[in-house]
C-alpha atoms as a PDB file:
ATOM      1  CA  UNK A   1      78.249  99.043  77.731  1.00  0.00           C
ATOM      2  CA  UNK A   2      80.330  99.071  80.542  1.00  0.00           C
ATOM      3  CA  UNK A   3      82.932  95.706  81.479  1.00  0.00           C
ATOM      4  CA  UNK A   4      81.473  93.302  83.828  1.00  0.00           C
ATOM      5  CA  UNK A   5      83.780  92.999  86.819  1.00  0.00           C
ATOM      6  CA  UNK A   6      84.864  89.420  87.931  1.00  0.00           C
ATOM      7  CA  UNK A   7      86.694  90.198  91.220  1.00  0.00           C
ATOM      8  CA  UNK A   8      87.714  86.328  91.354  1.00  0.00           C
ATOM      9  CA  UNK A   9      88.963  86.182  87.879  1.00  0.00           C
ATOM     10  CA  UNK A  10      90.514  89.872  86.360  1.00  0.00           C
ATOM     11  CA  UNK A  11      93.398  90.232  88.706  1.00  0.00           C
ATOM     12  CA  UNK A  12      95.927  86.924  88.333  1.00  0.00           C
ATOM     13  CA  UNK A  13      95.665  85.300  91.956  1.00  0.00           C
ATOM     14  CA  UNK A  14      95.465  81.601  90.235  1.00  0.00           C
ATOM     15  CA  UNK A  15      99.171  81.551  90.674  1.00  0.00           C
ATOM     16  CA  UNK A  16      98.851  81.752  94.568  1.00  0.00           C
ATOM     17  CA  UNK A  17      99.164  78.247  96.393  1.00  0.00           C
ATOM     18  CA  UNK A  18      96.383  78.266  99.542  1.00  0.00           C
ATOM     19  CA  UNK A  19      96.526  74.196  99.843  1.00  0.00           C
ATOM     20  CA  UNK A  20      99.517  74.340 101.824  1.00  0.00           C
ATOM     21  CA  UNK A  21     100.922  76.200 104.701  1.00  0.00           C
ATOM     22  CA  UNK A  22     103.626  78.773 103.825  1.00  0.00           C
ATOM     23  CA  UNK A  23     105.803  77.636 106.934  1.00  0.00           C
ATOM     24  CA  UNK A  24     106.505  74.289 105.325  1.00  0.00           C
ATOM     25  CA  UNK A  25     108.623  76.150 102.791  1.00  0.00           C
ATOM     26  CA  UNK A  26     111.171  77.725 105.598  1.00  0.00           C
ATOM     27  CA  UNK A  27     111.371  80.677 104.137  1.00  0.00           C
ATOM     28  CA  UNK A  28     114.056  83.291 105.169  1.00  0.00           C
ATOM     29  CA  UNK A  29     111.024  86.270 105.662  1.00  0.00           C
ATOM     30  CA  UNK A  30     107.343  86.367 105.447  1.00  0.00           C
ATOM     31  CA  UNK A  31     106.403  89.463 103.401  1.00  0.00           C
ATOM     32  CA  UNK A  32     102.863  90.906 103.644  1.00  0.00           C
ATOM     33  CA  UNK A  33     101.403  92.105 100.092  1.00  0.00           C
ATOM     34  CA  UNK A  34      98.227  93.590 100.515  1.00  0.00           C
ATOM     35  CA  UNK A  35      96.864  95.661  96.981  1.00  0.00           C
ATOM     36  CA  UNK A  36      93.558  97.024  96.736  1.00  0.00           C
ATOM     37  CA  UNK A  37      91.724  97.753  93.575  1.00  0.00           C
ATOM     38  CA  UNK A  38      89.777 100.625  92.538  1.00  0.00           C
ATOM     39  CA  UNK A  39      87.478 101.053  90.599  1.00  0.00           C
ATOM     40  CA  UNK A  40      87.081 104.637  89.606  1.00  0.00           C
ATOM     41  CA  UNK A  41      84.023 105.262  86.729  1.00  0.00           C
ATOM     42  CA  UNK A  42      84.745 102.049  85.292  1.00  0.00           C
ATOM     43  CA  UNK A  43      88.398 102.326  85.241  1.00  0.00           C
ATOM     44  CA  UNK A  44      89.760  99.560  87.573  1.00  0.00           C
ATOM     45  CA  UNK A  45      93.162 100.133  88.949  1.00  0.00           C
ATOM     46  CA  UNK A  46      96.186  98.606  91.267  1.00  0.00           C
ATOM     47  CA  UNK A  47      97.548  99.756  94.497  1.00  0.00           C
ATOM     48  CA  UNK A  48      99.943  98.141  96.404  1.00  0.00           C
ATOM     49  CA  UNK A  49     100.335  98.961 100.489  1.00  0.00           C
ATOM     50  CA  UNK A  50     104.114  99.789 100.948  1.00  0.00           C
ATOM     51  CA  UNK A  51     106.169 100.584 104.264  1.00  0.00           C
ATOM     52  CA  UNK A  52     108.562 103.029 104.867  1.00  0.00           C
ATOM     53  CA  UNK A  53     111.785 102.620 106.339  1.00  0.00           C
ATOM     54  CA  UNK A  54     115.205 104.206 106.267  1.00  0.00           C
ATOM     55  CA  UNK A  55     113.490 106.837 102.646  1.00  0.00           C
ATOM     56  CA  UNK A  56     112.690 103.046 100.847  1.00  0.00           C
ATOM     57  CA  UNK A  57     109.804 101.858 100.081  1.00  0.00           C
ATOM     58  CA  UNK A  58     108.932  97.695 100.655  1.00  0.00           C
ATOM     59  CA  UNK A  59     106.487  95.753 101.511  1.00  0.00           C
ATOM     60  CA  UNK A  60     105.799  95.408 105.254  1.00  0.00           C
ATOM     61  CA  UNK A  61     107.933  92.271 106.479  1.00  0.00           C
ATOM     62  CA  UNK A  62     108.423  89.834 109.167  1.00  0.00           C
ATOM     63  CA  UNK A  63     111.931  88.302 109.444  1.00  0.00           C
ATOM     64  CA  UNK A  64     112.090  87.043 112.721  1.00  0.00           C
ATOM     65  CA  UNK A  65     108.605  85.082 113.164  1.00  0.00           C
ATOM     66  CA  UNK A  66     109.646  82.045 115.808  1.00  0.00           C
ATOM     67  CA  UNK A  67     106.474  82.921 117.725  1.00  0.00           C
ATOM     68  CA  UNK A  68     104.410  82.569 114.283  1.00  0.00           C
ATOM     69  CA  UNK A  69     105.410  78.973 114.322  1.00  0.00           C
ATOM     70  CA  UNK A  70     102.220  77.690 115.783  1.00  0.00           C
ATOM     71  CA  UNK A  71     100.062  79.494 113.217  1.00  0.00           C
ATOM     72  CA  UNK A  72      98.474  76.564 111.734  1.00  0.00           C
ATOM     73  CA  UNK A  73      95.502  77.946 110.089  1.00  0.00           C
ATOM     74  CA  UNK A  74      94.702  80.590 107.466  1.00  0.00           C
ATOM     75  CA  UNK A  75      92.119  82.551 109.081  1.00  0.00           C
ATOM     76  CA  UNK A  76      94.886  82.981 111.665  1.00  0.00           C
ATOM     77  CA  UNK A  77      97.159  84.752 108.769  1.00  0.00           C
ATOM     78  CA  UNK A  78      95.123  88.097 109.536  1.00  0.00           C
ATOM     79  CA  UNK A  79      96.624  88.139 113.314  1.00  0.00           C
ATOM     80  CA  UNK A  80     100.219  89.243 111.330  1.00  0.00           C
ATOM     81  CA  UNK A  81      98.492  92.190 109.977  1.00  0.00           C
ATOM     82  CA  UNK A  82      97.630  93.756 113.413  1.00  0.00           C
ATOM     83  CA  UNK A  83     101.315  93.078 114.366  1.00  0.00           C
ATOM     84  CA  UNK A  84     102.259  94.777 110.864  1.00  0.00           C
ATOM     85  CA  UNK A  85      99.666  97.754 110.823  1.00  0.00           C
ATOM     86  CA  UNK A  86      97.112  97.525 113.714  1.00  0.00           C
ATOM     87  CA  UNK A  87      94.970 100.564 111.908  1.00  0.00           C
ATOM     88  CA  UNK A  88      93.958  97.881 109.195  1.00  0.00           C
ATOM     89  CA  UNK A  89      90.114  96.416 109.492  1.00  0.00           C
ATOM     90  CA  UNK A  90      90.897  93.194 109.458  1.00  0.00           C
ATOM     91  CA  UNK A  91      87.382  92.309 108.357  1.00  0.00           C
ATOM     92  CA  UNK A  92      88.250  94.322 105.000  1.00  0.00           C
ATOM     93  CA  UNK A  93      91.084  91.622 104.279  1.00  0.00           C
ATOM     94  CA  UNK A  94      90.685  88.589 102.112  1.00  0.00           C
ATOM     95  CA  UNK A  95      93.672  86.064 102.320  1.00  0.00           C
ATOM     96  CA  UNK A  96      94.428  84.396  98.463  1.00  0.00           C
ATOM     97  CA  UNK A  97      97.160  82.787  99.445  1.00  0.00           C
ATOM     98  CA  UNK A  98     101.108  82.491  99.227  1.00  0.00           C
ATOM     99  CA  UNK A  99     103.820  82.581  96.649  1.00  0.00           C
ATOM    100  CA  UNK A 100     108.189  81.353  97.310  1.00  0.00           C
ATOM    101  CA  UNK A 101     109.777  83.795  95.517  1.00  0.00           C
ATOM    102  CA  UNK A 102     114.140  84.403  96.235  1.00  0.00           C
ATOM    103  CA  UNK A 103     113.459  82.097  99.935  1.00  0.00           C
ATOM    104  CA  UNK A 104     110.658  84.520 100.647  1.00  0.00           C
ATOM    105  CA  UNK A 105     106.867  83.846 101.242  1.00  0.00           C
ATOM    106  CA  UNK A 106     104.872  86.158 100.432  1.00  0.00           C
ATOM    107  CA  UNK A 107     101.900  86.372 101.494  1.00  0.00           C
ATOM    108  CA  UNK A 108      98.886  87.959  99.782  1.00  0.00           C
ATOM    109  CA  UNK A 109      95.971  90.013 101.362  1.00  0.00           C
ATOM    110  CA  UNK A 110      92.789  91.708  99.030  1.00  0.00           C
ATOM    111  CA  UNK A 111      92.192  94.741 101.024  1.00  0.00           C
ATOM    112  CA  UNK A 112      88.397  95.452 100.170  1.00  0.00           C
ATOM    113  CA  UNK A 113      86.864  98.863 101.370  1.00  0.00           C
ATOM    114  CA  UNK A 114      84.060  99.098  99.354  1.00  0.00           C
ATOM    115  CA  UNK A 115      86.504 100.870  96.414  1.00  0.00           C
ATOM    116  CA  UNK A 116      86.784 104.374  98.184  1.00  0.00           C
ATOM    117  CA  UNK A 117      89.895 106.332  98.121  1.00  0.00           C
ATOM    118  CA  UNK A 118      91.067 108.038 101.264  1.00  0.00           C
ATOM    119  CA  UNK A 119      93.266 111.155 100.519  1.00  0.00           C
ATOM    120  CA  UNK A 120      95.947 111.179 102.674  1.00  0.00           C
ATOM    121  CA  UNK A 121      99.763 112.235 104.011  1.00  0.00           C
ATOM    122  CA  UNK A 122     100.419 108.802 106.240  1.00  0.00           C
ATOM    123  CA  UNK A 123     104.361 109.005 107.028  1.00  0.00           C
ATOM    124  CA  UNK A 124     104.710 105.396 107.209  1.00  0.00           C
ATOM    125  CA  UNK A 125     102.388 103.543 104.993  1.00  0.00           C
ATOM    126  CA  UNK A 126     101.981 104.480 101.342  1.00  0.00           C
ATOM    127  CA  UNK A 127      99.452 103.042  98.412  1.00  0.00           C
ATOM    128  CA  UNK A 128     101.710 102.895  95.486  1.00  0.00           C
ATOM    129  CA  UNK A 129     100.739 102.475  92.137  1.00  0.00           C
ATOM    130  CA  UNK A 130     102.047  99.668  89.753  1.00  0.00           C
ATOM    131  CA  UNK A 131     103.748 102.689  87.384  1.00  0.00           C
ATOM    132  CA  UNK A 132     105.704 104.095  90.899  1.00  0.00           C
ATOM    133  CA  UNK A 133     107.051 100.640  90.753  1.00  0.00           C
ATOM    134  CA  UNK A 134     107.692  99.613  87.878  1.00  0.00           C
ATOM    135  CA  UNK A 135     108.512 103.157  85.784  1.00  0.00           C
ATOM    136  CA  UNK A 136     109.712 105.631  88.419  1.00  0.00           C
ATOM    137  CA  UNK A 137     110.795 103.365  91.258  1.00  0.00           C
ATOM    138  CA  UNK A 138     110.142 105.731  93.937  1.00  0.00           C
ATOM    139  CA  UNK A 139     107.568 107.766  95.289  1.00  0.00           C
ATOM    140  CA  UNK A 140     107.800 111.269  94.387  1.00  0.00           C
ATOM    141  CA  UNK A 141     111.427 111.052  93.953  1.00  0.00           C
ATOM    142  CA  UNK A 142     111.228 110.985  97.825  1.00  0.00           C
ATOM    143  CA  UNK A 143     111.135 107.319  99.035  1.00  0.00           C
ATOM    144  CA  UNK A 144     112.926 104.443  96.619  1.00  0.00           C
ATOM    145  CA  UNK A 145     111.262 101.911  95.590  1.00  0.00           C
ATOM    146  CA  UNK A 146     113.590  98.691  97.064  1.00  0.00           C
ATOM    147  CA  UNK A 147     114.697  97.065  94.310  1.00  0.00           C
ATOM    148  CA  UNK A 148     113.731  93.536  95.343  1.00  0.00           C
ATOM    149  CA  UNK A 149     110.052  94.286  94.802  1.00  0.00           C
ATOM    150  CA  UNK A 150     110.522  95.865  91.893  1.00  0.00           C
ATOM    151  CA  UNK A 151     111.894  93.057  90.049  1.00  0.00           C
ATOM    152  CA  UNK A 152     109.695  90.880  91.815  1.00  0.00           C
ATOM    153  CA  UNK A 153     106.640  92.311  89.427  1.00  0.00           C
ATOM    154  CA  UNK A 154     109.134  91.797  86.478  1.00  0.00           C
ATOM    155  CA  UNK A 155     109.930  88.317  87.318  1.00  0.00           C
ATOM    156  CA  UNK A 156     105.948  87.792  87.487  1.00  0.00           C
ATOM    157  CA  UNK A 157     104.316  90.017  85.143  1.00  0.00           C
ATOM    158  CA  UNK A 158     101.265  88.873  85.385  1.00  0.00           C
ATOM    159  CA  UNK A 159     100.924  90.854  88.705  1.00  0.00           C
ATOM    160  CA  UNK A 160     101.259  93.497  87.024  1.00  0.00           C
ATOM    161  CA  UNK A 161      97.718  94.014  85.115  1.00  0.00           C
ATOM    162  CA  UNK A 162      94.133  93.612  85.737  1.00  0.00           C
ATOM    163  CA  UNK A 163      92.692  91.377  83.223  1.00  0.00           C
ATOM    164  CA  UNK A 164      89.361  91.557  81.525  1.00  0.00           C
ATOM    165  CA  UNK A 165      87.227  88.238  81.117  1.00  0.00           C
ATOM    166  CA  UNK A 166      88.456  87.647  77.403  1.00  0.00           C
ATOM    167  CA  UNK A 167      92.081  88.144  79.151  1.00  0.00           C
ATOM    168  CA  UNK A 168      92.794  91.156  77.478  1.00  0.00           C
ATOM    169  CA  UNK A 169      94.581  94.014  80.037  1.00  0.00           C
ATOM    170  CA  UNK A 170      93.020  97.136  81.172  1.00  0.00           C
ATOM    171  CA  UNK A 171      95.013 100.214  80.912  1.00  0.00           C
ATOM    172  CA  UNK A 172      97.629 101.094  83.496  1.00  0.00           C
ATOM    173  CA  UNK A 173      97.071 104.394  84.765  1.00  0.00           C
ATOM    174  CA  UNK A 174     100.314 106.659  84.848  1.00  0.00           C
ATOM    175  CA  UNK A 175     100.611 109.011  87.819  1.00  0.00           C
ATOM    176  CA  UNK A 176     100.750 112.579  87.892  1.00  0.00           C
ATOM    177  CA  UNK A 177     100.759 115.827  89.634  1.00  0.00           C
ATOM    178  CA  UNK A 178      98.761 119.036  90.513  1.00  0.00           C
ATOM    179  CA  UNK A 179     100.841 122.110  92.135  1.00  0.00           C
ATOM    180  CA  UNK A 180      99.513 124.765  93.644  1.00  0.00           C
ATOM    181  CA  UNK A 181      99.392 127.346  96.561  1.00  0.00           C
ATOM    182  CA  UNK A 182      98.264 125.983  99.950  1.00  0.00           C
ATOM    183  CA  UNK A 183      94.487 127.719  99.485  1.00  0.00           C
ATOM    184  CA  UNK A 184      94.059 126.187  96.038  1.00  0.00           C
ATOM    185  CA  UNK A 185      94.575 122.511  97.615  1.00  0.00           C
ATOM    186  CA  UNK A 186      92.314 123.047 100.076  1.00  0.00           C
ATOM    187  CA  UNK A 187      90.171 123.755  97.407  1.00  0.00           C
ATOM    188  CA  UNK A 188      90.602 120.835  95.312  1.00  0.00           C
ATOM    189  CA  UNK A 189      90.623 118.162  98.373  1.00  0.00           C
ATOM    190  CA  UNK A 190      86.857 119.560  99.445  1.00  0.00           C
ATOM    191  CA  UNK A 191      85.577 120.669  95.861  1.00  0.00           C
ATOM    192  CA  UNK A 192      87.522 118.412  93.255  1.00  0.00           C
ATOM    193  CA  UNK A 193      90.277 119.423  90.259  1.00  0.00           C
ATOM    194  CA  UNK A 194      88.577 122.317  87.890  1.00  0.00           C
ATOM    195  CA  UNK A 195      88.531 122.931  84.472  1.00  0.00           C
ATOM    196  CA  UNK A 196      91.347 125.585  82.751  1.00  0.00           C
ATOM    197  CA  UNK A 197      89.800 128.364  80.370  1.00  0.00           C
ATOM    198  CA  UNK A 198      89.486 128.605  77.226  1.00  0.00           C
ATOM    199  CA  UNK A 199      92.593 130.366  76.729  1.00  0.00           C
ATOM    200  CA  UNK A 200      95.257 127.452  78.201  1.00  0.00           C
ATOM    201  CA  UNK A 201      96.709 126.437  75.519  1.00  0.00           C
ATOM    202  CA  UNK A 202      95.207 123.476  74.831  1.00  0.00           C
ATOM    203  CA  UNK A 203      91.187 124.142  75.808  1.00  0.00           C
ATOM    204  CA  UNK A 204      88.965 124.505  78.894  1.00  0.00           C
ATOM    205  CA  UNK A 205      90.189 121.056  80.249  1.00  0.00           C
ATOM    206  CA  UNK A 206      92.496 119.777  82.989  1.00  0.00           C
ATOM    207  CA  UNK A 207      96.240 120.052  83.288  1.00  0.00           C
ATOM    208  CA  UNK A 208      98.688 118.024  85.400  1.00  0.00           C
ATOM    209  CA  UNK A 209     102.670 117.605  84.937  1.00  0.00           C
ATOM    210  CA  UNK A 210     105.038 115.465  86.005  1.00  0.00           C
ATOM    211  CA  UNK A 211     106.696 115.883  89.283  1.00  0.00           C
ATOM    212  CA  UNK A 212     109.355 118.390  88.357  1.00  0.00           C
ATOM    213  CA  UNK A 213     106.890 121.048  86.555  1.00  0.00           C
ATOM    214  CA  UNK A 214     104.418 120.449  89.152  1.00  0.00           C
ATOM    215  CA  UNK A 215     106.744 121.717  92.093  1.00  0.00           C
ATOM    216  CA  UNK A 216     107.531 124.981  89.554  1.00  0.00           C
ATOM    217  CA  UNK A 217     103.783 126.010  89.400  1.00  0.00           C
ATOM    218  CA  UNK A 218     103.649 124.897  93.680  1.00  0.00           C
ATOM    219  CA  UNK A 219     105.432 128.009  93.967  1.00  0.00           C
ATOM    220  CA  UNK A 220     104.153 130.412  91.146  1.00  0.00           C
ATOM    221  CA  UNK A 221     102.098 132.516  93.745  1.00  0.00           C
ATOM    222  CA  UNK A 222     104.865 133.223  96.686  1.00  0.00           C
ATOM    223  CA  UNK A 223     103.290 132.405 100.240  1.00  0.00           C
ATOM    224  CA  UNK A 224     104.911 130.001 102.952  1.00  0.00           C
ATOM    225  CA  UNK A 225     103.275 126.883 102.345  1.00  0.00           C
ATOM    226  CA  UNK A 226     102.405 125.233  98.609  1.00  0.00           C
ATOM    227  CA  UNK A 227     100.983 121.905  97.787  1.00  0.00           C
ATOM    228  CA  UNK A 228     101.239 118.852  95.610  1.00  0.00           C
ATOM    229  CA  UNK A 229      98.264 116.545  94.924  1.00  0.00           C
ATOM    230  CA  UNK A 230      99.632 113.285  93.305  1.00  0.00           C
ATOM    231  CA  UNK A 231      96.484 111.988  90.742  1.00  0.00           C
ATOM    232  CA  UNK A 232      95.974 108.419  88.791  1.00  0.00           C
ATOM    233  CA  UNK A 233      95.191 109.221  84.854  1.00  0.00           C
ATOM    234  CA  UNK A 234      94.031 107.585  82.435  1.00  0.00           C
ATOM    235  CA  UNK A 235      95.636 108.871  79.033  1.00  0.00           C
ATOM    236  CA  UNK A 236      93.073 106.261  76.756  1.00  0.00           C
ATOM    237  CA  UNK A 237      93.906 107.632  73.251  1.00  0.00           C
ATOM    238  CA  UNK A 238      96.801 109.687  74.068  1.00  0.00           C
ATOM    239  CA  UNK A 239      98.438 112.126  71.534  1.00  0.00           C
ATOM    240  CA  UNK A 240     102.617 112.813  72.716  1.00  0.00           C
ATOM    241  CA  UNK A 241     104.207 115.706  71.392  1.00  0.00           C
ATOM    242  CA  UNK A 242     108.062 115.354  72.057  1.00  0.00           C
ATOM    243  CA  UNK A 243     108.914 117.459  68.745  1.00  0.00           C
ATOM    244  CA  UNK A 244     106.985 120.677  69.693  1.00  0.00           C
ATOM    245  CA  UNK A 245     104.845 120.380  66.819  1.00  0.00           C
ATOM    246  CA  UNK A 246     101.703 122.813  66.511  1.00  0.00           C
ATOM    247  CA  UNK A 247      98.794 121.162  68.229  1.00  0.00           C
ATOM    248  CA  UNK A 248      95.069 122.682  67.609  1.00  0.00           C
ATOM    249  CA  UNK A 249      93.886 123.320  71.200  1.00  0.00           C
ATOM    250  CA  UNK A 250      90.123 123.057  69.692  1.00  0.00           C
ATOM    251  CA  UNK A 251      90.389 119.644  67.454  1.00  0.00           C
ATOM    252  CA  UNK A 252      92.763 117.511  69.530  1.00  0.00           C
ATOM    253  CA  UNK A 253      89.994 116.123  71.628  1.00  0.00           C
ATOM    254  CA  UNK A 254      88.679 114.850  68.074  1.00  0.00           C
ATOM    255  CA  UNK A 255      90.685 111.849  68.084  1.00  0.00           C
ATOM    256  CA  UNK A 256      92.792 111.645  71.448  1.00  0.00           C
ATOM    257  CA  UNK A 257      91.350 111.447  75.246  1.00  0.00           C
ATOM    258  CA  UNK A 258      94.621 113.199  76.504  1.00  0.00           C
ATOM    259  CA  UNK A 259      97.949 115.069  75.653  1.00  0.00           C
ATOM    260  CA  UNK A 260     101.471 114.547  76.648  1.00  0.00           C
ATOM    261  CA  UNK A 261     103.920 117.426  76.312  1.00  0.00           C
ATOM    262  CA  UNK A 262     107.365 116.635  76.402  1.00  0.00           C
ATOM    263  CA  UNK A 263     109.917 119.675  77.034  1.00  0.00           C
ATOM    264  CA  UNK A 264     113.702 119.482  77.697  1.00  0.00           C
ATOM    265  CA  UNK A 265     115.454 122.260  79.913  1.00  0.00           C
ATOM    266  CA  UNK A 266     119.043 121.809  78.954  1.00  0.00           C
ATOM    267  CA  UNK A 267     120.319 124.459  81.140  1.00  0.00           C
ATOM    268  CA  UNK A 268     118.991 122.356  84.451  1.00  0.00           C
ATOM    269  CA  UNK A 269     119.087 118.841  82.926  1.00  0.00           C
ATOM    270  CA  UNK A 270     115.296 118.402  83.590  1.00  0.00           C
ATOM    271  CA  UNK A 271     112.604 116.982  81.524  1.00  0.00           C
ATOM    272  CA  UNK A 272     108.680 118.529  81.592  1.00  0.00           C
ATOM    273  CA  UNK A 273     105.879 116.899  81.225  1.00  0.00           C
ATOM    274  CA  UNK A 274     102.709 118.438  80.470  1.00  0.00           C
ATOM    275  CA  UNK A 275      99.723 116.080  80.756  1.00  0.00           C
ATOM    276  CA  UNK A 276      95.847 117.293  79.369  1.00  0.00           C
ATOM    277  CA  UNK A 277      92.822 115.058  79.804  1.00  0.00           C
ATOM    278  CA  UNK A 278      89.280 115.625  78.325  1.00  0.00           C
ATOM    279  CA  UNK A 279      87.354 113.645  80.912  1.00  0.00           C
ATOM    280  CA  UNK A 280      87.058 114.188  84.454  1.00  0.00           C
ATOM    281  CA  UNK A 281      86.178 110.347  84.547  1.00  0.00           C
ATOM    282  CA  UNK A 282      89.502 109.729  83.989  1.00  0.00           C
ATOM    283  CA  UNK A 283      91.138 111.506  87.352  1.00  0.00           C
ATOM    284  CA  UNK A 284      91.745 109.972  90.461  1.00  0.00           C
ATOM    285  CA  UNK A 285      93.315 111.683  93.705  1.00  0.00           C
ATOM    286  CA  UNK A 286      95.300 109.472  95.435  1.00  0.00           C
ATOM    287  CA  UNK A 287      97.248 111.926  98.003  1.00  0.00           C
ATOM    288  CA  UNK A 288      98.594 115.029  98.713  1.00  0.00           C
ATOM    289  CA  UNK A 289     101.237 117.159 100.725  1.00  0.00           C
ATOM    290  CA  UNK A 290     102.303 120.354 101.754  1.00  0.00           C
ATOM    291  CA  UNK A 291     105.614 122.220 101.275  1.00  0.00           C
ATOM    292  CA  UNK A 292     106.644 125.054 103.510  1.00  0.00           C
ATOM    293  CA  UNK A 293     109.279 127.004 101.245  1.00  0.00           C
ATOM    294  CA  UNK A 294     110.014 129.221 104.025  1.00  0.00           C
END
């Protein structure tokens, strides 16, 4: 039987003060959080709405706001989104209030879009996962993750997990990638991921890596232009292999929802990362981009 979503109660928002007005705190900045979750065939995930600026990654920010001083009301708060990112629907944001944190307030905004995922390449605004923050701290090994926010989610960990009704936390999704030629994306962004044959070796079932094996297999078939499509999984009962032990590619899905592969190239001081899943419930595409390699 599936979980029964509470949207006011599984993500920690109790901690956010709404009585007040965040201007009575003179704060240094006013930072804009907005996440968004998703609910993808019952599997409810984070994403947080990040800025670009100068290749790091933060949340959208307003440090000079004299002319905010008159903002006296919360319905108001919206009117700093359009000055933030005026391609936002307002009417999909939900205000839950403020937190101080290091002189800052931070302001907190439920994007709601009736849980659909666009795919995109945006250059300046980015939905980032809670793993890009916390594990990886960076997107793609492109864009850093500023520090700040990072350890912003460490100093309140509670942020950091969507909570069931009995307060228990639902999994938190790793992400990971699909590379390919530039025809084969096109492919996959109309059509979907596909299935692998029977003779991968691990079973008819789909295969992602980490970042580093993914851009190897971007350019296994030599044209101009390759791809990358960066995916949310869900590993559930996941079997790692870090000792290159023999694996049974037909009785691993007895017991285990997903593989890990772990391989070390000495030679070029990189680590591999093959990742298997079972389900197709348990993929998400969250964006993509092409890479001209000529």
């Amino acid at each position: 039987m599936p979980d029964v979503f509470d949207f006011t109660s599984y993500y920690p928002i109790s901690k956010l003060k709404k009585k007040k007005h965040f201007l009575e705190y003179s704060p240094d900045s006013i930072d804009i959080c907005i996440y968004q979750i998703i609910i993808y065939n019952n599997n409810p995930f984070l994403v947080f709405n990040l800025y670009k600026k100068n290749k790091i990654l933060n949340w959208p920010l307003i440090q000079d706001f004299s002319s905010f001083k008159i903002i006296s009301k919360i319905s108001s708060l919206k009117e700093i989104i359009n000055i933030i990112n005026p391609t936002f629907n307002k009417s999909q944001l939900e205000y839950n209030g403020f937190i101080n944190h290091a002189n800052r307030a931070m302001l907190w905004f439920k994007y709601n879009n009736s849980n659909t995922i666009e795919l995109s390449n945006n250059k300046k605004f980015y939905w980032i996962s809670i793993s890009e923050i916390i594990n990886y701290k960076s997107f793609m090994n492109i864009y850093n993750i500023k520090p700040s926010l990072t350890d912003f989610f460490l100093h309140y960990p509670e942020f950091i997990c969507l909570k069931k009704q009995n307060n228990l936390s639902y999994e938190t999704p790793i992400i990971a990638y699909y590379g390919c030629d530039h025809y084969t994306l096109k492919y996959i962004l109309k059509y979907g991921i596909f299935k692998q044959n029977t003779s991968c070796s691990f079973g008819a079932y789909y295969y992602f890596a980490n970042l580093e094996l993914a851009k190897k297999y971007s350019l296994l078939k030599k044209s101009n232009y390759s791809g990358i499509i960066r995916f949310v999984l869900f590993l559930k009962e996941n079997n790692t292999n870090i000792t290159n032990q023999f694996i049974n590619k037909f009785h691993w899905v007895n017991n285990h929802n997903s593989l890990s592969i772990h391989k070390f190239d000495n030679k070029k001081n990189n680590k591999y990362i093959k990742y298997v899943i079972k389900d197709y419930k348990n993929i998400v595409p969250l964006s993509y981009c092409f890479i001209n390699n000529k």
